[in-house]
N, C-alpha and C. Protein backbone atom coordinates (compact mmCIF):
# COMPACT_ATOMS: atom_id res chain seq x y z
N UNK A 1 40.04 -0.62 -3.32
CA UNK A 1 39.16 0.44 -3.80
C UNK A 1 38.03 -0.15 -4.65
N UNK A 2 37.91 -0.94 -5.54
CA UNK A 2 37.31 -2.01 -6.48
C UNK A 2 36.51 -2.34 -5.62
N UNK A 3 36.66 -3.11 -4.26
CA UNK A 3 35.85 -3.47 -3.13
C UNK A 3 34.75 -2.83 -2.89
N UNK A 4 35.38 -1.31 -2.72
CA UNK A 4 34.56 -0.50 -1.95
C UNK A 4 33.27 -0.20 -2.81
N UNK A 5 33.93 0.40 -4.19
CA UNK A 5 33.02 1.03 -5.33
C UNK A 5 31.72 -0.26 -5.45
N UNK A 6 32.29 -1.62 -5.17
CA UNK A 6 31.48 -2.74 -5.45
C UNK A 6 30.28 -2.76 -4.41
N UNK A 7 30.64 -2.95 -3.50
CA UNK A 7 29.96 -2.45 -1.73
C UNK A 7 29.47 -1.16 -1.79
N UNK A 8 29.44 -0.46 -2.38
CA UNK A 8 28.78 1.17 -2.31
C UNK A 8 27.63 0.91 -3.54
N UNK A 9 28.00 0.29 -4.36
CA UNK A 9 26.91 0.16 -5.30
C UNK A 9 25.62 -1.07 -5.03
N UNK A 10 26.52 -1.82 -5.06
CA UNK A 10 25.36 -2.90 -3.48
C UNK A 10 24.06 -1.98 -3.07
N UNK A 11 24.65 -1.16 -2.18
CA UNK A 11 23.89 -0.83 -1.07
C UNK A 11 23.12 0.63 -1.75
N UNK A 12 23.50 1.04 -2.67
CA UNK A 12 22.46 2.01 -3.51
C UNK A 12 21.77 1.21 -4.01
N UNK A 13 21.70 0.19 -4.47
CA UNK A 13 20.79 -0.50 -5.72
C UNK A 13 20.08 -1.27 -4.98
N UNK A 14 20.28 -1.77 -3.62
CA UNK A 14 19.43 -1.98 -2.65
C UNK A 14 18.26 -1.45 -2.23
N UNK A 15 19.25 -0.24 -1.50
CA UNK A 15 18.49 0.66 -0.91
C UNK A 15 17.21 1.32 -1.93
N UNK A 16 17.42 1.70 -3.12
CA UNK A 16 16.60 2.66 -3.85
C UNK A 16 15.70 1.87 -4.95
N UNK A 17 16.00 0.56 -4.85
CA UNK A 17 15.28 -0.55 -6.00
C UNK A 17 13.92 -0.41 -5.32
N UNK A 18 13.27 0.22 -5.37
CA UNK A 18 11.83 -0.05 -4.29
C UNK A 18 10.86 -0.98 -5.59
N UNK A 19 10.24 -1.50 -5.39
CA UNK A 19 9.27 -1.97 -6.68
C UNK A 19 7.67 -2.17 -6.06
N UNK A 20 6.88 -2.04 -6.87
CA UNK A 20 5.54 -1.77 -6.77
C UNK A 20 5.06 -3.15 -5.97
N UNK A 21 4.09 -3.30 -5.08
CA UNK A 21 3.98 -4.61 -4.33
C UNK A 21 2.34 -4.67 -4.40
N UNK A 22 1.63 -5.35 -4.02
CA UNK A 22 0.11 -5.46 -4.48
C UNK A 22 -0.84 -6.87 -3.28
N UNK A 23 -1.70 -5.93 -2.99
CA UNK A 23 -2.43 -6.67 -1.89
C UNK A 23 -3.70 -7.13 -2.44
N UNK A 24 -3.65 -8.56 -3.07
CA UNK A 24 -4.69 -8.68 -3.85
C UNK A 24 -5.90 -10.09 -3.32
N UNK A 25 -5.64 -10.19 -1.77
CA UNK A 25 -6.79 -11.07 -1.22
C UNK A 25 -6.53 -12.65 -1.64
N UNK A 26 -5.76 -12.83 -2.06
CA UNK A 26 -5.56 -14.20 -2.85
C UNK A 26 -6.12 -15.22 -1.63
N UNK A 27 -5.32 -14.68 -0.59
CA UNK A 27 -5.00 -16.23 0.77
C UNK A 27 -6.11 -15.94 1.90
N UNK A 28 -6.93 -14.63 1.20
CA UNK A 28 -8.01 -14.67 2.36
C UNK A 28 -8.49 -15.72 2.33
N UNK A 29 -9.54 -15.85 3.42
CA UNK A 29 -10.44 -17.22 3.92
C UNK A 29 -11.99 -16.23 3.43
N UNK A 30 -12.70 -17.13 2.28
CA UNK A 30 -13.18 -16.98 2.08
C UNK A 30 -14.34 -16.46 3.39
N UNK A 31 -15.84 -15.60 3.82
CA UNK A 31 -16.14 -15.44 4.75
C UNK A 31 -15.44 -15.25 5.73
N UNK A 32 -14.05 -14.68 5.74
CA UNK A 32 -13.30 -14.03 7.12
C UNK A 32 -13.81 -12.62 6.89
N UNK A 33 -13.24 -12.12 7.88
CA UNK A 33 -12.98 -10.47 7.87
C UNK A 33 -11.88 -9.88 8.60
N UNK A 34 -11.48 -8.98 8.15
CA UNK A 34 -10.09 -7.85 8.74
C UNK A 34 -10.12 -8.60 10.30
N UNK A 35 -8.74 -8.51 10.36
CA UNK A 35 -7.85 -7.96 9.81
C UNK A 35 -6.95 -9.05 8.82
N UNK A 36 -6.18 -8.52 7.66
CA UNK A 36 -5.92 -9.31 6.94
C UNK A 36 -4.37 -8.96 6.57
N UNK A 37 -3.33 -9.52 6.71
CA UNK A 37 -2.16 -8.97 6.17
C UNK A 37 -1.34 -9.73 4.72
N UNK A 38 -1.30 -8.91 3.92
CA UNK A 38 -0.35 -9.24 2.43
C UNK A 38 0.84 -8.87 2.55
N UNK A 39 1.51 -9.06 1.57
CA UNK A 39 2.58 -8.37 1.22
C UNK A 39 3.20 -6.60 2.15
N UNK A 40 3.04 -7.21 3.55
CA UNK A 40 3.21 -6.41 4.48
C UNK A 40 2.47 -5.18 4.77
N UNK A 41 1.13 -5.16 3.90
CA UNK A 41 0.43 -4.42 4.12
C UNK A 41 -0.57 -5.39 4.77
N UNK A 42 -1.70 -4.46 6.10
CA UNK A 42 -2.45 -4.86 6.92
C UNK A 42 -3.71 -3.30 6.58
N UNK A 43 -4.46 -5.16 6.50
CA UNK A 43 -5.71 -4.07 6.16
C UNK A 43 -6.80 -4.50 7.62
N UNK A 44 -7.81 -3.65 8.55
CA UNK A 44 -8.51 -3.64 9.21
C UNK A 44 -9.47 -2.96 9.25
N UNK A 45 -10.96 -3.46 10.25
CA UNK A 45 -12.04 -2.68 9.79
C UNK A 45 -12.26 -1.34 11.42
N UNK A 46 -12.72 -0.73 10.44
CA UNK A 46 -12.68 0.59 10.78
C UNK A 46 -14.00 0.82 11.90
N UNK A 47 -14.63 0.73 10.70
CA UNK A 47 -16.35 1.12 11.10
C UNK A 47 -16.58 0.34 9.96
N UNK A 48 -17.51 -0.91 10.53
CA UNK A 48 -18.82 -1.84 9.73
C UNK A 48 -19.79 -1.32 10.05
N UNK A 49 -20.52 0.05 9.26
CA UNK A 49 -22.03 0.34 9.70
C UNK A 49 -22.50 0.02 8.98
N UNK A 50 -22.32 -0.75 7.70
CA UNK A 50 -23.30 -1.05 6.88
C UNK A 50 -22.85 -3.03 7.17
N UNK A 51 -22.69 -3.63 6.26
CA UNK A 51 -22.55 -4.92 6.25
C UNK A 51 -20.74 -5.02 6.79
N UNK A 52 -20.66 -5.93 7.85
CA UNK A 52 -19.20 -5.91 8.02
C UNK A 52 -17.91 -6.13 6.93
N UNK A 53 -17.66 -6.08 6.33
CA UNK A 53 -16.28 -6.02 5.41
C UNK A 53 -16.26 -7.46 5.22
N UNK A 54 -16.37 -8.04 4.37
CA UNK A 54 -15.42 -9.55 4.51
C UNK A 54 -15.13 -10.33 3.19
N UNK A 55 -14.32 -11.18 3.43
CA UNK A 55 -13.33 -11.57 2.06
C UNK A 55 -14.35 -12.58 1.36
N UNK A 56 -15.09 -12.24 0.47
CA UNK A 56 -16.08 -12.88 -0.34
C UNK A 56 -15.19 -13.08 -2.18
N UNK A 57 -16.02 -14.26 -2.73
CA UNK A 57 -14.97 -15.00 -3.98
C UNK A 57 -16.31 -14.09 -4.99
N UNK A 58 -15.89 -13.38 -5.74
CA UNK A 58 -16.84 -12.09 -6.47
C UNK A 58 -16.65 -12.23 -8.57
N UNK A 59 -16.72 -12.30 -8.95
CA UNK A 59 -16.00 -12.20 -10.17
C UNK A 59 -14.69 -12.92 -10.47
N UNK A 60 -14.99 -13.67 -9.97
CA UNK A 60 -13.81 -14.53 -10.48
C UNK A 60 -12.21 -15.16 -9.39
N UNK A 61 -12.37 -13.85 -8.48
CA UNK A 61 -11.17 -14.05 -7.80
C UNK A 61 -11.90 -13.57 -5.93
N UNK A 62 -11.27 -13.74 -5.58
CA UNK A 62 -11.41 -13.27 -3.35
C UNK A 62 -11.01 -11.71 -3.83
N UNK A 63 -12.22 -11.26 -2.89
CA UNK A 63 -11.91 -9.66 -2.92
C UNK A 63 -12.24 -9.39 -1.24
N UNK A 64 -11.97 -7.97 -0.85
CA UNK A 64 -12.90 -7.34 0.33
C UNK A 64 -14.00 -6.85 -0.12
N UNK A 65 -15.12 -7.77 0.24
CA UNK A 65 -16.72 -7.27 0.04
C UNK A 65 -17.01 -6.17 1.09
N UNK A 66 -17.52 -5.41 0.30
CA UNK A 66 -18.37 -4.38 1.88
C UNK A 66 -19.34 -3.60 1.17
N UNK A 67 -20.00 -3.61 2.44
CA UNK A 67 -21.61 -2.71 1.79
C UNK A 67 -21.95 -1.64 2.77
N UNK A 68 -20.69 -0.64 2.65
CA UNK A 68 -20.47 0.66 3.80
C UNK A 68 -19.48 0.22 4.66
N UNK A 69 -19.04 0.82 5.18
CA UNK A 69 -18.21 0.90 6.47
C UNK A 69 -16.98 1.44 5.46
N UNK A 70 -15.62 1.54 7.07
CA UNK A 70 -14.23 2.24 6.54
C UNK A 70 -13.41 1.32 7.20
N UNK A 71 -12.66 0.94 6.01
CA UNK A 71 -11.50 0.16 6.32
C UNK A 71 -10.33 1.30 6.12
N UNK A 72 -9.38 0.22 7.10
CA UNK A 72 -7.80 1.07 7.43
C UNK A 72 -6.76 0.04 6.33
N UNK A 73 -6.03 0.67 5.68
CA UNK A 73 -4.93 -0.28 5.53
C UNK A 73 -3.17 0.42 5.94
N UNK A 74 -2.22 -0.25 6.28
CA UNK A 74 -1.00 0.59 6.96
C UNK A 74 0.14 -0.61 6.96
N UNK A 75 1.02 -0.21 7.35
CA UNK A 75 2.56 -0.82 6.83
C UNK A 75 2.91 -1.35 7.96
N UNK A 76 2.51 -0.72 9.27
CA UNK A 76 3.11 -0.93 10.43
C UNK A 76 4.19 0.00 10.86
N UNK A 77 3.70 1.72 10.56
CA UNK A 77 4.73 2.28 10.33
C UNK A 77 5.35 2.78 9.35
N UNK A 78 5.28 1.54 8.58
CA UNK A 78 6.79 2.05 7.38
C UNK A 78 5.98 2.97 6.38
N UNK A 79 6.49 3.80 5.67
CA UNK A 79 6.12 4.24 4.86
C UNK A 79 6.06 3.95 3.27
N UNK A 80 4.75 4.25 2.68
CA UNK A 80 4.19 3.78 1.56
C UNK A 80 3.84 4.73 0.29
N UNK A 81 3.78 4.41 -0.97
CA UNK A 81 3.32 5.09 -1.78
C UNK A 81 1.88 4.77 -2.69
N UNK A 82 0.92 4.82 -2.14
CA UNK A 82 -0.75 4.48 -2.79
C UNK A 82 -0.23 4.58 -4.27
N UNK A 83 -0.32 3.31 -5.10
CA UNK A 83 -0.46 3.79 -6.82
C UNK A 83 -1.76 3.87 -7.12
N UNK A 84 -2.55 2.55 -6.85
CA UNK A 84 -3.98 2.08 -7.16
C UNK A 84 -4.93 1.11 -6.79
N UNK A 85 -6.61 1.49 -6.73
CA UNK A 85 -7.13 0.71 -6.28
C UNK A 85 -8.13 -0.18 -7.36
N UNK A 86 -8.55 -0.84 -7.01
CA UNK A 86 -9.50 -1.88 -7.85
C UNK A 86 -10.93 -1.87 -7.27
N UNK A 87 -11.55 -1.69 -8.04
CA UNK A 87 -12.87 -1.55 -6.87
C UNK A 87 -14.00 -1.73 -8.61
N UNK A 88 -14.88 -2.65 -7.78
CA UNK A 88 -15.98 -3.23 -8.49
C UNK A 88 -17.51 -3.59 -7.31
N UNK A 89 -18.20 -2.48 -8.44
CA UNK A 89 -19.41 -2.42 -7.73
C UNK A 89 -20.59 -2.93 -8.57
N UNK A 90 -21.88 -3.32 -8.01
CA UNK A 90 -22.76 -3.72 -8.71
C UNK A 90 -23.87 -2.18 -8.06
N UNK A 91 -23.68 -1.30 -7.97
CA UNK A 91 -24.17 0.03 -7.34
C UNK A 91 -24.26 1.04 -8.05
N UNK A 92 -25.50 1.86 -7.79
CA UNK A 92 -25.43 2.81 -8.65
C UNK A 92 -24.08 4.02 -8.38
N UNK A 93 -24.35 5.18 -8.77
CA UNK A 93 -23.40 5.95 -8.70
C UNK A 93 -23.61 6.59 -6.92
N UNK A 94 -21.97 6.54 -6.61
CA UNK A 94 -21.85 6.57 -5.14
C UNK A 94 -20.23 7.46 -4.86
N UNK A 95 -20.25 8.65 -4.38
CA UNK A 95 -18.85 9.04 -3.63
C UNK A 95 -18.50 8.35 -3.07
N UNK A 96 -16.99 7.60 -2.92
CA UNK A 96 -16.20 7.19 -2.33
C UNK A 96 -15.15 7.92 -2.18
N UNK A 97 -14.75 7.90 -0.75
CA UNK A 97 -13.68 8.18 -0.09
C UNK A 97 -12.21 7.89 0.28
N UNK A 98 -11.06 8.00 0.10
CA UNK A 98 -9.81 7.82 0.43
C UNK A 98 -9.10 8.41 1.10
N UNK A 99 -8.88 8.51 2.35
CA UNK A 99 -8.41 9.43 2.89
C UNK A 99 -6.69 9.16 3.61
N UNK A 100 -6.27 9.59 3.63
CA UNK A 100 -4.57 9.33 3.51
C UNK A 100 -4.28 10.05 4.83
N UNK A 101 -3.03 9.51 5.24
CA UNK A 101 -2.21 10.16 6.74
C UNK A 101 -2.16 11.70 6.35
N UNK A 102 -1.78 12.11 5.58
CA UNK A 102 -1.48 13.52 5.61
C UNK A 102 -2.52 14.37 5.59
N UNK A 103 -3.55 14.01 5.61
CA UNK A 103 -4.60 14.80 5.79
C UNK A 103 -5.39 14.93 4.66
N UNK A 104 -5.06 14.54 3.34
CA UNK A 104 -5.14 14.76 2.25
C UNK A 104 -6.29 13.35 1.90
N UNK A 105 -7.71 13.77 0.93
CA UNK A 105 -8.70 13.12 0.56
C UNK A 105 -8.80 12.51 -1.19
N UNK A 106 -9.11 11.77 -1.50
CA UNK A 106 -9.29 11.70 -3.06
C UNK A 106 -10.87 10.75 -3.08
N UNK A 107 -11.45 11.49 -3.75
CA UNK A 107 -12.97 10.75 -4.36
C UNK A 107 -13.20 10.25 -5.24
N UNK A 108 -13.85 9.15 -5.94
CA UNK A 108 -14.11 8.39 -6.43
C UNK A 108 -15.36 7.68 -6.50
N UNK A 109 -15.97 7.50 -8.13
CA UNK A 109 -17.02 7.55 -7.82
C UNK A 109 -17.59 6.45 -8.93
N UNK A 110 -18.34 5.04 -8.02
CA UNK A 110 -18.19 4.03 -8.30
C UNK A 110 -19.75 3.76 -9.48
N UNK A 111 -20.17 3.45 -10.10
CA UNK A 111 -21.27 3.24 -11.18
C UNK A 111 -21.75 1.63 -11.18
N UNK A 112 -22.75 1.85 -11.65
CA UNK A 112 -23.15 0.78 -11.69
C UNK A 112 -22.94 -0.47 -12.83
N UNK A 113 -22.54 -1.67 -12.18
CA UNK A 113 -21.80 -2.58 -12.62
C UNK A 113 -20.69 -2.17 -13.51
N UNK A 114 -19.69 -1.79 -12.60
CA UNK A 114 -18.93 -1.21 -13.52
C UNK A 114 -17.56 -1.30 -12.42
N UNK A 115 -16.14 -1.54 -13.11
CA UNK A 115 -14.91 -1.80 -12.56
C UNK A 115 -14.48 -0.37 -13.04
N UNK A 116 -13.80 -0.28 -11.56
CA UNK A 116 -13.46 1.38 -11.28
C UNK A 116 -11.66 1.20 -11.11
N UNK A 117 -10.85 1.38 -12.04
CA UNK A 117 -9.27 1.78 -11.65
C UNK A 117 -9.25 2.74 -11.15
N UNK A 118 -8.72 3.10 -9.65
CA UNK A 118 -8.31 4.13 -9.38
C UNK A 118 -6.96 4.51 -9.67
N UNK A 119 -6.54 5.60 -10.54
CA UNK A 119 -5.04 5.59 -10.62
C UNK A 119 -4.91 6.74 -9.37
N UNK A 120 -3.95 6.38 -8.87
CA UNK A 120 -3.14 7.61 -7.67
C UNK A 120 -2.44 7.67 -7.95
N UNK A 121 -1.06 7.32 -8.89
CA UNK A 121 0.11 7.52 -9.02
C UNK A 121 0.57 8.99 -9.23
N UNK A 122 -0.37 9.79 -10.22
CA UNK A 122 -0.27 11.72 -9.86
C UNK A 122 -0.98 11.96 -8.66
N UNK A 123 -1.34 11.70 -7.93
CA UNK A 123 -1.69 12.56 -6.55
C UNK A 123 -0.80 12.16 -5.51
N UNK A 124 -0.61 13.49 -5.39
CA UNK A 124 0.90 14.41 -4.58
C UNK A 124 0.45 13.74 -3.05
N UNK A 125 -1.03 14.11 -2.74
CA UNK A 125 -1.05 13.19 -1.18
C UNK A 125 -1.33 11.82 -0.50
N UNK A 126 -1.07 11.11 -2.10
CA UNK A 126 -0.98 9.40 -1.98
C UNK A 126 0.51 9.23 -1.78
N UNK A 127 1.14 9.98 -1.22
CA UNK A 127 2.61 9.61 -1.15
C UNK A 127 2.91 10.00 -0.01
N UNK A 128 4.27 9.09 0.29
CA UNK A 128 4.67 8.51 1.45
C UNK A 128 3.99 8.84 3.04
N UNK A 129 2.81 7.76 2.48
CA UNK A 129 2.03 7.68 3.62
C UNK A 129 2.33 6.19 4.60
N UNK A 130 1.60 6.66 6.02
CA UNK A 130 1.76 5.44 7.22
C UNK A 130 0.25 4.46 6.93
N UNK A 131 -0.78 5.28 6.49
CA UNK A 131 -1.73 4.50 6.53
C UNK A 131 -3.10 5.20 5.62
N UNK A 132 -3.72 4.41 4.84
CA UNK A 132 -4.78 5.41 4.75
C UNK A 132 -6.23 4.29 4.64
N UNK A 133 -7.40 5.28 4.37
CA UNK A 133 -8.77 4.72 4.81
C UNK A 133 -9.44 4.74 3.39
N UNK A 134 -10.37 3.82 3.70
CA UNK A 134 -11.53 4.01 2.46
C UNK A 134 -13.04 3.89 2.58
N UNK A 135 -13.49 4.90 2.88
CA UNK A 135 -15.03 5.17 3.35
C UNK A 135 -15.91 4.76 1.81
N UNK A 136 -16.94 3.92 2.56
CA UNK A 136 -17.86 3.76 1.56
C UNK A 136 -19.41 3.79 1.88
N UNK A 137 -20.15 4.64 1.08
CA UNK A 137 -21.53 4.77 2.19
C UNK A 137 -22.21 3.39 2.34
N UNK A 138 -23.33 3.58 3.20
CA UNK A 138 -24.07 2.83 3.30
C UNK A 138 -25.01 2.35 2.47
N UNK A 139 -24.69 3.26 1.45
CA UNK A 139 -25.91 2.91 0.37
C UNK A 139 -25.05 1.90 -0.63
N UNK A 140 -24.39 1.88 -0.82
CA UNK A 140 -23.16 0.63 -1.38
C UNK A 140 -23.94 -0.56 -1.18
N UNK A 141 -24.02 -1.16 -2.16
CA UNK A 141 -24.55 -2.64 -2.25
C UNK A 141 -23.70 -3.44 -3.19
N UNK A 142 -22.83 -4.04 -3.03
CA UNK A 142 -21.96 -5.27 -3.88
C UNK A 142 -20.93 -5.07 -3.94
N UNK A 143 -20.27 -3.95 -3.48
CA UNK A 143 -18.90 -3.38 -3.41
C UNK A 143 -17.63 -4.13 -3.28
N UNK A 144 -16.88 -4.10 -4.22
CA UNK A 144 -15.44 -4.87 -3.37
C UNK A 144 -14.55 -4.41 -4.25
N UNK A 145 -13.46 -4.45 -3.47
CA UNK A 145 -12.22 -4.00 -3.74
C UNK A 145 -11.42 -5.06 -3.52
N UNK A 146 -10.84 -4.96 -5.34
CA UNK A 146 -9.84 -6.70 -5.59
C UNK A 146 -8.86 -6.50 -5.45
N UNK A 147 -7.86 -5.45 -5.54
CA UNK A 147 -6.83 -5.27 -5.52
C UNK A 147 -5.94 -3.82 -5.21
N UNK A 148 -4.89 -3.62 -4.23
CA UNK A 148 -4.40 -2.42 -3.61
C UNK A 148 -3.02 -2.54 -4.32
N UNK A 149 -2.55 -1.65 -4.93
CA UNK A 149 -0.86 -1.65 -5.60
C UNK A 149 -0.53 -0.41 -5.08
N UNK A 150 0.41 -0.68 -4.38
CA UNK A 150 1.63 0.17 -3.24
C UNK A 150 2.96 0.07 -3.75
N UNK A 151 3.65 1.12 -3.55
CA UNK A 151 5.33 0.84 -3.49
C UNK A 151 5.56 1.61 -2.06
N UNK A 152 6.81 0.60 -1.18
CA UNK A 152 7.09 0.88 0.30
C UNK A 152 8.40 2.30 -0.46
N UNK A 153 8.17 3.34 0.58
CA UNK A 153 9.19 3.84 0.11
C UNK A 153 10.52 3.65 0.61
N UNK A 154 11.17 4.00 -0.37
CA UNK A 154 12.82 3.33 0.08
C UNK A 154 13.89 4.18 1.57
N UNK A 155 14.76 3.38 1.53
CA UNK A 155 15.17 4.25 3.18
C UNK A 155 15.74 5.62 2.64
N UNK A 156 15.97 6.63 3.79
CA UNK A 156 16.83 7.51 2.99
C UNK A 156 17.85 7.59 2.73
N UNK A 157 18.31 8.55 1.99
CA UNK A 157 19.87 8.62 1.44
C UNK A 157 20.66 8.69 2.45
N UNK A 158 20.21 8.94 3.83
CA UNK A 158 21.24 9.47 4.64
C UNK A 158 21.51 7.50 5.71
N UNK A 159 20.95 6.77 4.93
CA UNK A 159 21.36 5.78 5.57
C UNK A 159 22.71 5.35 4.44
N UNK A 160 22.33 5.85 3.59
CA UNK A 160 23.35 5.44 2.24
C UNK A 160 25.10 6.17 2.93
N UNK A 161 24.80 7.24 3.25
CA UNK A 161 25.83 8.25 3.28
C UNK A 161 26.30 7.34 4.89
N UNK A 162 25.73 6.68 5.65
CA UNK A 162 26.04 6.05 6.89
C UNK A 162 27.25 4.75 6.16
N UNK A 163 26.04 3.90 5.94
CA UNK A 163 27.14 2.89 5.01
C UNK A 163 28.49 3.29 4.66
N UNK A 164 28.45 4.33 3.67
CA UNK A 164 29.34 4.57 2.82
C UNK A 164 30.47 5.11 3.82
N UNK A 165 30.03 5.68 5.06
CA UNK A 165 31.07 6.45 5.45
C UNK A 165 32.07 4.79 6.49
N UNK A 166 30.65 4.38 6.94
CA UNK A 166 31.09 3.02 7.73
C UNK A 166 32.42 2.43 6.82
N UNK A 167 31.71 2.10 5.59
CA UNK A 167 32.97 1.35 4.39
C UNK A 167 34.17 1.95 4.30
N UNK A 168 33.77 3.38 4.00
CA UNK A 168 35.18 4.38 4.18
C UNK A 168 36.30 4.23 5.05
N UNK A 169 35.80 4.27 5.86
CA UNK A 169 36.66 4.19 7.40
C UNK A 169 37.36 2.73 7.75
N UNK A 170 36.51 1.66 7.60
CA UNK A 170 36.69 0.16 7.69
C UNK A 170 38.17 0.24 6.33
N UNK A 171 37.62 0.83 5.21
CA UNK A 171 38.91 0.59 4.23
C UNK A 171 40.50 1.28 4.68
N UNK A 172 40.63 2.45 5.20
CA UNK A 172 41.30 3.39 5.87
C UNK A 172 41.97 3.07 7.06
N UNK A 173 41.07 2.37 7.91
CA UNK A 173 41.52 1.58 8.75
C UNK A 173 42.62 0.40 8.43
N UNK A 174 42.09 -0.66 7.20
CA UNK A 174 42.82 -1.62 6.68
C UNK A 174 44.58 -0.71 6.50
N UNK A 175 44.33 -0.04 5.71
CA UNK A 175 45.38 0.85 4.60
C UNK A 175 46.61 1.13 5.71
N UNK A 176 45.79 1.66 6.74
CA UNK A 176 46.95 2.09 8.10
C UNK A 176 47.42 0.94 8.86
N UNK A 177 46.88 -0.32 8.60
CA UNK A 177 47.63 -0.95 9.07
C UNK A 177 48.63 -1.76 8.09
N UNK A 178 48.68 -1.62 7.14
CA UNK A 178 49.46 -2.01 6.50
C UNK A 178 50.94 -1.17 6.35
């Protein structure tokens, strides 16, 4: 029984430990462009109508430069939770766009020379999304975005209640043959 309780707690503290993960351009190639994959997030370009997207060394560190267009970023499926973005512009004041799987938009609005935190962690439709976008006009000049912080969301409980019942049975099994 000790076993089991040990093995059941395993696999909760597994399963539900999700922790915040962050796509921050480090290993781009300087002058590449999308598609680019981090920490299992994959970012690609959408629409380059203004200057194509690409991994330029900006302030100090590799960011995604772009001067308009919409990039995609996505899990491959899995599902994600948007916390925040990083975004540094040398531009005057400009709507920016975020637009998320569920249909759901958030704006943002970038100033000149000026580093923009986006927090998402309260918005209800930055969560558990497959993929979302980030439109930036064409009038954008110096734009880049240094850093994306995500948490993958965790599996569900009902894989927990699978396990647990698997363990159950495997122990029950033992018991009867004894």
């Amino acid at each position: 029984m000790k076993r089991l309780l040990v093995f059941l707690g395993v696999i909760v503290w597994s399963v539900t430990g999700a922790s915040a993960d962050m796509m921050t351009f480090d290993a781009a190639t300087v002058g590449g462009h999308p598609p680019y994959t981090e920490a299992g997030m994959t970012v690609t370009t959408v629409d380059g109508y203004g200057w194509e997207p690409t991994f330029f060394a900006w302030g100090g560190g590799i960011g995604l430069h772009m001067e308009g267009g919409i990039v995609r970023f996505d899990m491959g499926g899995s599902p994600f939770d948007l916390d925040e973005l990083f975004y540094t512009t040398l531009d005057g004041d400009s709507d920016n766009t975020v637009t998320f799987s569920n249909g759901g938009t958030h704006t943002f609005v970038g100033g000149y020379a000026t580093d923009v935190v986006v927090d998402l962690t309260g918005v209800s439709a930055a969560k558990d999304l497959s993929w979302f976008t980030i439109t930036l006009p064409d009038i954008n000049f110096c734009s880049q975005l240094d850093y994306v912080a995500f948490t993958p969301v965790p599996l569900p409980a009902s894989v927990i209640l699978a396990y647990a019942g698997l363990a159950t049975a495997s122990l029950l099994k033992r018991r009867l043959r004894r």
